[in-house]
N, C-alpha and C. Protein backbone atom coordinates (compact mmCIF):
# COMPACT_ATOMS: atom_id res chain seq x y z
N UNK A 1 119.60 -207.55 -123.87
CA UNK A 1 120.07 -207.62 -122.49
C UNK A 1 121.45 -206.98 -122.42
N UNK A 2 121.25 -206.15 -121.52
CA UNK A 2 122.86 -205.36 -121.01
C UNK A 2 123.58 -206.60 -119.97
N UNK A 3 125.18 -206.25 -120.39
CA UNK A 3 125.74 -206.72 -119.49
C UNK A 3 126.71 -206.12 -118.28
N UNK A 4 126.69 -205.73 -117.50
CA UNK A 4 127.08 -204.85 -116.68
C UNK A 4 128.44 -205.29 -116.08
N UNK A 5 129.92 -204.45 -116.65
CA UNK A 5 131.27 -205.21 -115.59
C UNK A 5 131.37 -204.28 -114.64
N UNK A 6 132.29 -204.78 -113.56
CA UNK A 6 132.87 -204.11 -112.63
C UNK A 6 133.82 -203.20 -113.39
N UNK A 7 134.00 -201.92 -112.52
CA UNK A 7 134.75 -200.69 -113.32
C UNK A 7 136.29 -201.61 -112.97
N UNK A 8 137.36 -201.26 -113.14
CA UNK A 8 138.84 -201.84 -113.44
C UNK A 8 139.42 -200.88 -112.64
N UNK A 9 139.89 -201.30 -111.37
CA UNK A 9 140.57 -200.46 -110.30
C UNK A 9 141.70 -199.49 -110.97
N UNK A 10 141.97 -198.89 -110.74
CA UNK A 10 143.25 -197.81 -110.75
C UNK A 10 144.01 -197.38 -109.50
N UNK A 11 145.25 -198.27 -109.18
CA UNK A 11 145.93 -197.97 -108.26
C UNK A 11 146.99 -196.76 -108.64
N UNK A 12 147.52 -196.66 -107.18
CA UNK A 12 148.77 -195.70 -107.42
C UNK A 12 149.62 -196.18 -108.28
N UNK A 13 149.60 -197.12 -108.83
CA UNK A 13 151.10 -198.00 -109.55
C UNK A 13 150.60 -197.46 -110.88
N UNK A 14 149.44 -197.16 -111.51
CA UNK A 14 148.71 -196.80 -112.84
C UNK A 14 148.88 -195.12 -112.95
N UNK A 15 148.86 -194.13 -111.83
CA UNK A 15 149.11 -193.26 -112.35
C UNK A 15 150.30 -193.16 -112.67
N UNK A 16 150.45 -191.84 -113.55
CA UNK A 16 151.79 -191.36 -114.93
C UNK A 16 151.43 -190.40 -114.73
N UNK A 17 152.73 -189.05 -114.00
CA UNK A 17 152.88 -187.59 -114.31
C UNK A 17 152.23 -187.75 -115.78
N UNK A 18 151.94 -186.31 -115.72
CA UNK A 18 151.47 -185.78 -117.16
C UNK A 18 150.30 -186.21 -117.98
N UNK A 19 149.97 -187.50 -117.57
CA UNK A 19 148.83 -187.87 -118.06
C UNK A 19 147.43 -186.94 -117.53
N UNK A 20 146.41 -186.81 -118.36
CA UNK A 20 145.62 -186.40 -118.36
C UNK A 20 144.18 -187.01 -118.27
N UNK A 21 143.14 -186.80 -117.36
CA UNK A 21 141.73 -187.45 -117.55
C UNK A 21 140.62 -186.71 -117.53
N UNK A 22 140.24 -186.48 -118.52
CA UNK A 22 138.37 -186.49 -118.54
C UNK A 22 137.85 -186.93 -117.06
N UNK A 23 137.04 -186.27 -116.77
CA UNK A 23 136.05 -186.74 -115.87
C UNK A 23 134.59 -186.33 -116.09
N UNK A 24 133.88 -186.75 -115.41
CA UNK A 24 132.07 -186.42 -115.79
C UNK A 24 131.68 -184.73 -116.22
N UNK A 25 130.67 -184.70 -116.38
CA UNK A 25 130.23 -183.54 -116.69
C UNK A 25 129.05 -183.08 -115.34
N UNK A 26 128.93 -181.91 -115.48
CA UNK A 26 127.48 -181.62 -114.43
C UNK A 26 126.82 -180.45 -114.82
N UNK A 27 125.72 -180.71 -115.05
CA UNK A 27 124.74 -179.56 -114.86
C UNK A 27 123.78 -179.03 -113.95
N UNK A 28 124.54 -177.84 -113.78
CA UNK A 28 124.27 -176.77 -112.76
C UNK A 28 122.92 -176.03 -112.61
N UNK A 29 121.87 -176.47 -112.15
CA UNK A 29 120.45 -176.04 -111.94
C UNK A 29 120.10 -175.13 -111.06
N UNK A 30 119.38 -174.32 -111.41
CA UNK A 30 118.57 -173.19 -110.56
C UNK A 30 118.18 -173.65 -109.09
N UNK A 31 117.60 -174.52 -109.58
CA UNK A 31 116.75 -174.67 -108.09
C UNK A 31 117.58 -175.35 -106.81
N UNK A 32 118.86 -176.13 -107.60
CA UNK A 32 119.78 -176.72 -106.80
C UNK A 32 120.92 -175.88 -106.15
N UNK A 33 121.07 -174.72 -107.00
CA UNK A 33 121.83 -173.79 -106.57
C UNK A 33 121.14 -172.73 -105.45
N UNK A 34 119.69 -172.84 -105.34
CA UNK A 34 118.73 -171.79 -104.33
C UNK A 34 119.31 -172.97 -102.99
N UNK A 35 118.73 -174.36 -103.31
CA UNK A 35 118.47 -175.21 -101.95
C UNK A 35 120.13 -175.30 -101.42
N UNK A 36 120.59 -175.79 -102.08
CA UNK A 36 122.16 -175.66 -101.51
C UNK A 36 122.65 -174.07 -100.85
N UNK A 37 122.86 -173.42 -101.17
CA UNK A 37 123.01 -171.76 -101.07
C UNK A 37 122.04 -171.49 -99.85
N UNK A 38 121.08 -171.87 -99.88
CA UNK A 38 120.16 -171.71 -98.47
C UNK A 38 120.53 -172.14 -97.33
N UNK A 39 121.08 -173.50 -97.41
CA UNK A 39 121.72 -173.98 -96.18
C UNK A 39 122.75 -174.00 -95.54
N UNK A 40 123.75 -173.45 -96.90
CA UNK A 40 125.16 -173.40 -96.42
C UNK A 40 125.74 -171.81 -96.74
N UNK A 41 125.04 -170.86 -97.66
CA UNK A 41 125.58 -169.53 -98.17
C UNK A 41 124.51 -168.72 -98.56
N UNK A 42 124.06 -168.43 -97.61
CA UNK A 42 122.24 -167.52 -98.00
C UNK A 42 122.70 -166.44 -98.35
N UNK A 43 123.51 -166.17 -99.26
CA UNK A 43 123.72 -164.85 -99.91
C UNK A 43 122.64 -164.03 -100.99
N UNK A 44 122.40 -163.15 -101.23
CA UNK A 44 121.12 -163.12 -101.99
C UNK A 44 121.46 -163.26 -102.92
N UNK A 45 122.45 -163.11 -103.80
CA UNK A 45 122.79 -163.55 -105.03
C UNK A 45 122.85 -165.14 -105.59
N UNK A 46 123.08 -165.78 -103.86
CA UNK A 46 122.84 -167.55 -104.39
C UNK A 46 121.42 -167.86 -103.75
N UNK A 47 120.58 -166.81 -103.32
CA UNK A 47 119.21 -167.45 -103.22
C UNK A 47 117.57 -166.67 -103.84
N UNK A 48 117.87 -165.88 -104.13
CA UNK A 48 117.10 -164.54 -104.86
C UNK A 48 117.22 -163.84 -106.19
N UNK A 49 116.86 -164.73 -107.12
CA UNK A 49 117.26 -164.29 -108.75
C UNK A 49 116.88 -162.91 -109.06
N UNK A 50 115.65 -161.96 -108.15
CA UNK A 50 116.10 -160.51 -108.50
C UNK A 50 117.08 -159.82 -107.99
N UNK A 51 117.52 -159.98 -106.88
CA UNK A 51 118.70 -159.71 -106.19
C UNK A 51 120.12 -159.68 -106.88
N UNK A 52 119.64 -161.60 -107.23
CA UNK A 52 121.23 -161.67 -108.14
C UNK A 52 121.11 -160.80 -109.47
N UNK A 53 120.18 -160.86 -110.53
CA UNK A 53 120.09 -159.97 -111.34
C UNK A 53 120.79 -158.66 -111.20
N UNK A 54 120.32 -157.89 -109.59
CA UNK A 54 120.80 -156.64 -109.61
C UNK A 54 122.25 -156.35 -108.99
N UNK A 55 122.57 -157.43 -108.62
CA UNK A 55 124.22 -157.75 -108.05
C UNK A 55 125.20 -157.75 -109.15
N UNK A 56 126.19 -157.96 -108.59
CA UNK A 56 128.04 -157.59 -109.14
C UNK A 56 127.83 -158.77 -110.31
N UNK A 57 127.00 -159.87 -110.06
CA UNK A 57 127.01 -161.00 -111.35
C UNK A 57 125.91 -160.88 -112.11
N UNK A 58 125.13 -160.35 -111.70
CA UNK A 58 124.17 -160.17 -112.78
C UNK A 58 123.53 -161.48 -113.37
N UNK A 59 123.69 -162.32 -112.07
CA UNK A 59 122.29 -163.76 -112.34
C UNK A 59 122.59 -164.43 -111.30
N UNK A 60 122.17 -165.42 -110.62
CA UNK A 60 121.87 -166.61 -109.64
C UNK A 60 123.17 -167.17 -109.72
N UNK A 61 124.25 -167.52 -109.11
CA UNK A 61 125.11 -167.97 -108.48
C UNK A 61 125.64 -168.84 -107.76
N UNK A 62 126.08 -170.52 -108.41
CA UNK A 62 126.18 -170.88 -107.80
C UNK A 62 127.60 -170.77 -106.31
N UNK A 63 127.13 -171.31 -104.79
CA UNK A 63 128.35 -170.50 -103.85
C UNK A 63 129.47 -171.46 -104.20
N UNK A 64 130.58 -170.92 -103.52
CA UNK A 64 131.96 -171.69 -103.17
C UNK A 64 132.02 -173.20 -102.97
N UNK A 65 130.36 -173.07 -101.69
CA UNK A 65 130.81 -174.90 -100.69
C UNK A 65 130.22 -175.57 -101.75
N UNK A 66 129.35 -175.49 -102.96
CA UNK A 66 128.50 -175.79 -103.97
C UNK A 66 129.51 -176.25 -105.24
N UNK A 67 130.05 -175.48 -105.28
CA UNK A 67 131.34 -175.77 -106.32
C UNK A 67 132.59 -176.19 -106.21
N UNK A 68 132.77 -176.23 -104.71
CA UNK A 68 133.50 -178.19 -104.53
C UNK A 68 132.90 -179.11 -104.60
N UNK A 69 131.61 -179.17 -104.12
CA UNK A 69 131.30 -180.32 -103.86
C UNK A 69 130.95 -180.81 -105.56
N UNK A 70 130.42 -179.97 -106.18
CA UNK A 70 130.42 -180.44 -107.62
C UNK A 70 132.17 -181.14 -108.09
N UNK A 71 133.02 -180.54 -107.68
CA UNK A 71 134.24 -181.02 -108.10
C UNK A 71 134.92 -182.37 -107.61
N UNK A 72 134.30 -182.45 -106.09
CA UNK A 72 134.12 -183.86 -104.75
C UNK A 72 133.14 -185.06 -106.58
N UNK A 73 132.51 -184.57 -106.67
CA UNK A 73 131.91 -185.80 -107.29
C UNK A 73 132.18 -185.83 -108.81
N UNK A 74 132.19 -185.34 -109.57
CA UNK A 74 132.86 -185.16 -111.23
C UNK A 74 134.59 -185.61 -111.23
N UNK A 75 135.45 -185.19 -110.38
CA UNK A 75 136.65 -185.82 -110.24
C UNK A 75 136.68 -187.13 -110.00
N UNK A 76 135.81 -187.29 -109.55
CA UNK A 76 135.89 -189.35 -109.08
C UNK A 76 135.24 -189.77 -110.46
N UNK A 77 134.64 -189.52 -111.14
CA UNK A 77 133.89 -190.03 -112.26
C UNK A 77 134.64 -190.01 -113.37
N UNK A 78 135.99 -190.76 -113.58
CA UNK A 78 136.53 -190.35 -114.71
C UNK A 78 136.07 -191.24 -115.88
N UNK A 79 135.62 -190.58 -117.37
CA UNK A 79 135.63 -191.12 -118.36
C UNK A 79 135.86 -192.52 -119.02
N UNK A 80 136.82 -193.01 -118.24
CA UNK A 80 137.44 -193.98 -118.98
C UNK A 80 136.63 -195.37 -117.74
N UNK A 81 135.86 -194.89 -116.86
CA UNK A 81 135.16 -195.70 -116.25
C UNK A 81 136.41 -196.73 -115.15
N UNK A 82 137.10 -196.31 -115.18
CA UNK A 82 138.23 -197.13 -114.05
C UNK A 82 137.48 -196.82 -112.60
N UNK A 83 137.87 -197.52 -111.43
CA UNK A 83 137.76 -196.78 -110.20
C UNK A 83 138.92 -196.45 -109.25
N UNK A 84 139.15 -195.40 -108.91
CA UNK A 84 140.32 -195.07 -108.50
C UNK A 84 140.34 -195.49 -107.02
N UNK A 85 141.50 -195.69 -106.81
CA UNK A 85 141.39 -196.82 -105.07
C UNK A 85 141.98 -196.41 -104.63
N UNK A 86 141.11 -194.92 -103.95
CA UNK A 86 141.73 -193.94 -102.97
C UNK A 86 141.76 -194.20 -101.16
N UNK A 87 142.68 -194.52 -101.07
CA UNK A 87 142.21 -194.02 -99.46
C UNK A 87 141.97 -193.24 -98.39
N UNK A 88 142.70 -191.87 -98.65
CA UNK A 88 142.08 -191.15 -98.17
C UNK A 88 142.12 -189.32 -98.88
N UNK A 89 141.93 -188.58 -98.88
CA UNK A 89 142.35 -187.32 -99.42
C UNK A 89 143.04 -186.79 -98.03
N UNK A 90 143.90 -185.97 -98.96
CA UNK A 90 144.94 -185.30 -97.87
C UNK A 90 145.23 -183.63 -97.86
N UNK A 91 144.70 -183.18 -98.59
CA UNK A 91 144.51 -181.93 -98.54
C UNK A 91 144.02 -181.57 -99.88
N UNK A 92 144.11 -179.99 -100.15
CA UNK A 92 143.67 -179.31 -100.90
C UNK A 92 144.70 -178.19 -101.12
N UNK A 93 144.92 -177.25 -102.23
CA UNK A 93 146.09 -176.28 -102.60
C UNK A 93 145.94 -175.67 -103.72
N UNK A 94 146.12 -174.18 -103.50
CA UNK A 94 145.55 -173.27 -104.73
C UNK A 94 144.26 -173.38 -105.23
N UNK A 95 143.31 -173.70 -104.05
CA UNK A 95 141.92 -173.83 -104.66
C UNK A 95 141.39 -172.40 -105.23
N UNK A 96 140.94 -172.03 -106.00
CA UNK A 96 140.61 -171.30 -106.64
C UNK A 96 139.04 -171.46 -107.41
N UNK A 97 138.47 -169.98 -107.28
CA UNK A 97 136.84 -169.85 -108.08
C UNK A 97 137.61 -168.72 -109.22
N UNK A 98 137.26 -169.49 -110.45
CA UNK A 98 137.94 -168.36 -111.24
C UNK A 98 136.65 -167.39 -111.97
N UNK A 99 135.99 -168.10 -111.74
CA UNK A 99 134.62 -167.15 -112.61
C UNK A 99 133.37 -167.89 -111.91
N UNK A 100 132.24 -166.80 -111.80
CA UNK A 100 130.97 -167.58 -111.45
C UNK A 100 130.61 -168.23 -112.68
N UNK A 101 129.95 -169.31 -111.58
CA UNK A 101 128.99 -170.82 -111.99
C UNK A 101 127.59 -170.39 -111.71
N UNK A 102 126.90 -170.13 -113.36
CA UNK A 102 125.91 -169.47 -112.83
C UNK A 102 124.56 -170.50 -113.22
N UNK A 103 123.73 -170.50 -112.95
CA UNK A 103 122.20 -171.12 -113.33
C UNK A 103 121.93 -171.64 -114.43
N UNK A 104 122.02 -172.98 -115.18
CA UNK A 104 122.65 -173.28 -116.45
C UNK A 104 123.94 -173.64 -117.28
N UNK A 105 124.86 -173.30 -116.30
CA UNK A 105 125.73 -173.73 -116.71
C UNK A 105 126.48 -175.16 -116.91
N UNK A 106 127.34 -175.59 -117.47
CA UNK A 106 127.11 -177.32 -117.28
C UNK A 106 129.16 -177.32 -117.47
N UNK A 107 129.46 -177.99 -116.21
CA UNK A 107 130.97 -178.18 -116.24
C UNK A 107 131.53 -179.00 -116.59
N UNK A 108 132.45 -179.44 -117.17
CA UNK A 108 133.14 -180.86 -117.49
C UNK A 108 134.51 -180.66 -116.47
N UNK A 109 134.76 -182.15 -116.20
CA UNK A 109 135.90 -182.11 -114.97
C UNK A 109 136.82 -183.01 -115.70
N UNK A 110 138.49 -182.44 -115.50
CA UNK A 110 139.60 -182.24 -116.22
C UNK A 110 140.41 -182.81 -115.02
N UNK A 111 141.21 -184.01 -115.00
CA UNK A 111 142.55 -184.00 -114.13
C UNK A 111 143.47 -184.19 -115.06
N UNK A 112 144.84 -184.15 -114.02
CA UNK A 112 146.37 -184.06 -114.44
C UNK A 112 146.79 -184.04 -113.85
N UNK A 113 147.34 -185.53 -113.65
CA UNK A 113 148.52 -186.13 -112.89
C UNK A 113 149.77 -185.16 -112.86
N UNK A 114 149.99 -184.42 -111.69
CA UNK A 114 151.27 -183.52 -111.35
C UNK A 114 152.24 -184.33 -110.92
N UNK A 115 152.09 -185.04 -109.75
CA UNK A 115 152.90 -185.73 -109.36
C UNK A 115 152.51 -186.89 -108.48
N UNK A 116 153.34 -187.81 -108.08
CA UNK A 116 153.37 -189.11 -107.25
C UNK A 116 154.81 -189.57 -106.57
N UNK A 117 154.47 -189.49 -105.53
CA UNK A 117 155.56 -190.27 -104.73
C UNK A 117 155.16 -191.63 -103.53
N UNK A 118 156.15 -192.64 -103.03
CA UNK A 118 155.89 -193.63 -102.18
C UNK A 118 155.54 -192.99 -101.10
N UNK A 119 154.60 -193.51 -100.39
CA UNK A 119 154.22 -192.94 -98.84
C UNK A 119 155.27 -193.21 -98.08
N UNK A 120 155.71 -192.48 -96.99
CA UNK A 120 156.72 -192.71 -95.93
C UNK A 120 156.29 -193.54 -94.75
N UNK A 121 154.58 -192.97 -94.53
CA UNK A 121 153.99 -193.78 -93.45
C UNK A 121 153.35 -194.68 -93.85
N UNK A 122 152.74 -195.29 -94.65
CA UNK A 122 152.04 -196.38 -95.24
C UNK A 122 152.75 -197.23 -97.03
N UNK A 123 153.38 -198.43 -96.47
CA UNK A 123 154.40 -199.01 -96.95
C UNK A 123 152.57 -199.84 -98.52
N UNK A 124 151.99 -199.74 -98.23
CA UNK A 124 150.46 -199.87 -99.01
C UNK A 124 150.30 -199.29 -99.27
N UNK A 125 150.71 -198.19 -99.61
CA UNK A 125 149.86 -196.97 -100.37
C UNK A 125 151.17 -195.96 -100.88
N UNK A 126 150.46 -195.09 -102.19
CA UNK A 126 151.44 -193.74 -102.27
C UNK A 126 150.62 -192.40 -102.20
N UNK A 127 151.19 -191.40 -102.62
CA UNK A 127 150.57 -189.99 -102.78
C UNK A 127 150.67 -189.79 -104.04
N UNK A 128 149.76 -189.26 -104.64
CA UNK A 128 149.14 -188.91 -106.00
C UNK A 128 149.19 -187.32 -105.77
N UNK A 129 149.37 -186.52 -106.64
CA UNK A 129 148.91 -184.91 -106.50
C UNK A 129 148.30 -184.84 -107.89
N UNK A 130 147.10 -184.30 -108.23
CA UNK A 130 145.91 -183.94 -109.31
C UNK A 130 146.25 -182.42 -108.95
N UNK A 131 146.28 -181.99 -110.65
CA UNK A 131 145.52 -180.53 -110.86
C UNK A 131 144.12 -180.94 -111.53
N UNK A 132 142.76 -180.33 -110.78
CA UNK A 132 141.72 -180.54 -111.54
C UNK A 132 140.83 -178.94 -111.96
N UNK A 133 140.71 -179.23 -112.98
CA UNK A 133 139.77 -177.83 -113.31
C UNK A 133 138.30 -178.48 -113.73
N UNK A 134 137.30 -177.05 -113.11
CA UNK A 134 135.76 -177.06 -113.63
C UNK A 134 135.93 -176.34 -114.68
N UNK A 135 135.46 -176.66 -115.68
CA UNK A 135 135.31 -175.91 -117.08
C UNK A 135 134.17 -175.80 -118.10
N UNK A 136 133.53 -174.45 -118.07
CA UNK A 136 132.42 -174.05 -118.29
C UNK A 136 131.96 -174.50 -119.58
N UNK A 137 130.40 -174.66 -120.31
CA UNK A 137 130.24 -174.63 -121.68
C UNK A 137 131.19 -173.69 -122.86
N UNK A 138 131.44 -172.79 -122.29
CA UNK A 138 132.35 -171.62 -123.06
C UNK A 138 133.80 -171.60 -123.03
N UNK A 139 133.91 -173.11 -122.10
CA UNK A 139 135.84 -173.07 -122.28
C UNK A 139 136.41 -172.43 -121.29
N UNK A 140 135.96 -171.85 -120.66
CA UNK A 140 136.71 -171.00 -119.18
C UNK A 140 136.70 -171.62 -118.25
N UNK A 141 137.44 -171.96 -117.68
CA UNK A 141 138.06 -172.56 -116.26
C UNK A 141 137.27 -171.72 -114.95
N UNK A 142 136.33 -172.42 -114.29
CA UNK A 142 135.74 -171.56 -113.09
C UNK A 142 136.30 -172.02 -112.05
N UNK A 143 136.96 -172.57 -112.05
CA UNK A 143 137.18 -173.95 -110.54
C UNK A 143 139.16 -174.45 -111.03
N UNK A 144 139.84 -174.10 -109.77
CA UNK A 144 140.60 -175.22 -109.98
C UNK A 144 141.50 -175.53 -108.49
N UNK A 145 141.96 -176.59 -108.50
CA UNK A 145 142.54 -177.30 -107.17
C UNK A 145 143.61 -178.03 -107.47
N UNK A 146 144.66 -178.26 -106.48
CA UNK A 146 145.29 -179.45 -106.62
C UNK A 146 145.59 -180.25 -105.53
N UNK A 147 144.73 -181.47 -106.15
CA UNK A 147 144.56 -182.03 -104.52
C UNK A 147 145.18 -183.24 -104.53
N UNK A 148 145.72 -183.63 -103.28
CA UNK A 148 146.59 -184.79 -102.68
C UNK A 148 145.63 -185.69 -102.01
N UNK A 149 146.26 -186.95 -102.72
CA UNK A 149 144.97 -188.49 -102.19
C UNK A 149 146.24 -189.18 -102.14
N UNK A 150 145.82 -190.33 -100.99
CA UNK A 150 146.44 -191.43 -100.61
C UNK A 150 145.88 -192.31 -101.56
N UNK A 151 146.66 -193.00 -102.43
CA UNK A 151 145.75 -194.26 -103.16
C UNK A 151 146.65 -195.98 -103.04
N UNK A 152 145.72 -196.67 -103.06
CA UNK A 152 146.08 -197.88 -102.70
C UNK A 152 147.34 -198.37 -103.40
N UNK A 153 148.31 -199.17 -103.45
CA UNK A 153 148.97 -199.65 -104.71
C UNK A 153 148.62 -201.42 -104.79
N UNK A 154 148.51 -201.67 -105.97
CA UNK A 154 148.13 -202.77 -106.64
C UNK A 154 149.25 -204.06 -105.52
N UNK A 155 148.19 -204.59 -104.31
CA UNK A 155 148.89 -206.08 -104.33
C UNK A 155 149.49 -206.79 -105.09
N UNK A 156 148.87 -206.69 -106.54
CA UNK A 156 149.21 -208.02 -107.52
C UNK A 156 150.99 -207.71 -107.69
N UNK A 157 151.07 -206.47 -107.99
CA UNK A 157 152.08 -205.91 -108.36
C UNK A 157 153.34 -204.91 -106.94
N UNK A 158 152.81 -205.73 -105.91
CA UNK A 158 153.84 -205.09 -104.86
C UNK A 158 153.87 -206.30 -103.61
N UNK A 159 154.75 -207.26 -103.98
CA UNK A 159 153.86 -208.22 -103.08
C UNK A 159 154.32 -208.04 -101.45
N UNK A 160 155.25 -206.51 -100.98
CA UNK A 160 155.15 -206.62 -99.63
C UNK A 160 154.25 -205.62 -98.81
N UNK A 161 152.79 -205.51 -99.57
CA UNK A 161 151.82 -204.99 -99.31
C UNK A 161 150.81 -205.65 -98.78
């Protein structure tokens, strides 16, 4: 018999500049990259594998809106199984596609705490800034962002919250 705990919150008071996290991995499928690409980027290179073959990449492709959203869900999944107690995201900066994500490929997701400061408007919460990179089986960085989240700070430990 398994015993199943609750993941162990991670407030703003837990992140540390410089620290670094693992996050999940994903693998990037053909057929998920046609159905996605169809609805949001019908390019023939993200929906037509002879096409892409004969295109600038030379295989199936996953698009842009496809490879955030892979990054939307592998960034929340960090390794160490905590849950991070975000409230809201606040932007995005230097997003960048550094190389295609092609049909097979499988990414592992990388953060790094840049920075943190107290919120000005919410006396409950601070700002976190993440650099996160997608990073291919081969070690190359295809993906990277640095994105700003509102995250909760620990009641236990702020008691005029």
């Amino acid at each position: 018999m398994s015993v199943t705990t609750e993941p162990k919150p991670f407030y703003y008071d837990d992140y540390v500049v410089g620290d670094e996290h693992p996050c999940a991995t994903y693998a990037v499928e053909r057929d998920e990259i046609i159905a996605f690409a169809s609805k949001w980027d019908p390019q023939p290179w993200h929906i037509d594998e002879s096409a892409a073959r004969e295109s600038y990449f030379g295989g199936l492709t996953a698009c842009s809106a496809h490879i955030f959203s892979i990054f939307c869900i592998t960034s929340q999944q960090w390794q160490s199984g905590v849950q991070q107690m975000a409230i809201a995201g606040l932007g995005f900066d230097n997003l960048r596609m550094h190389k295609p994500v092609y049909a097979g490929d499988t990414l592992r997701c990388v953060t790094l705490v840049e920075d943190k400061r107290e919120s000005r408007s919410n006396p409950a919460g601070g700002i976190c800034v993440c650099g996160v990179k997608l990073i291919n089986q081969h070690d190359e960085v295809v993906f990277s962002v640095s994105a700003s989240t509102m995250m909760m700070k620990d009641p236990a430990r702020n008691s005029s919250v």
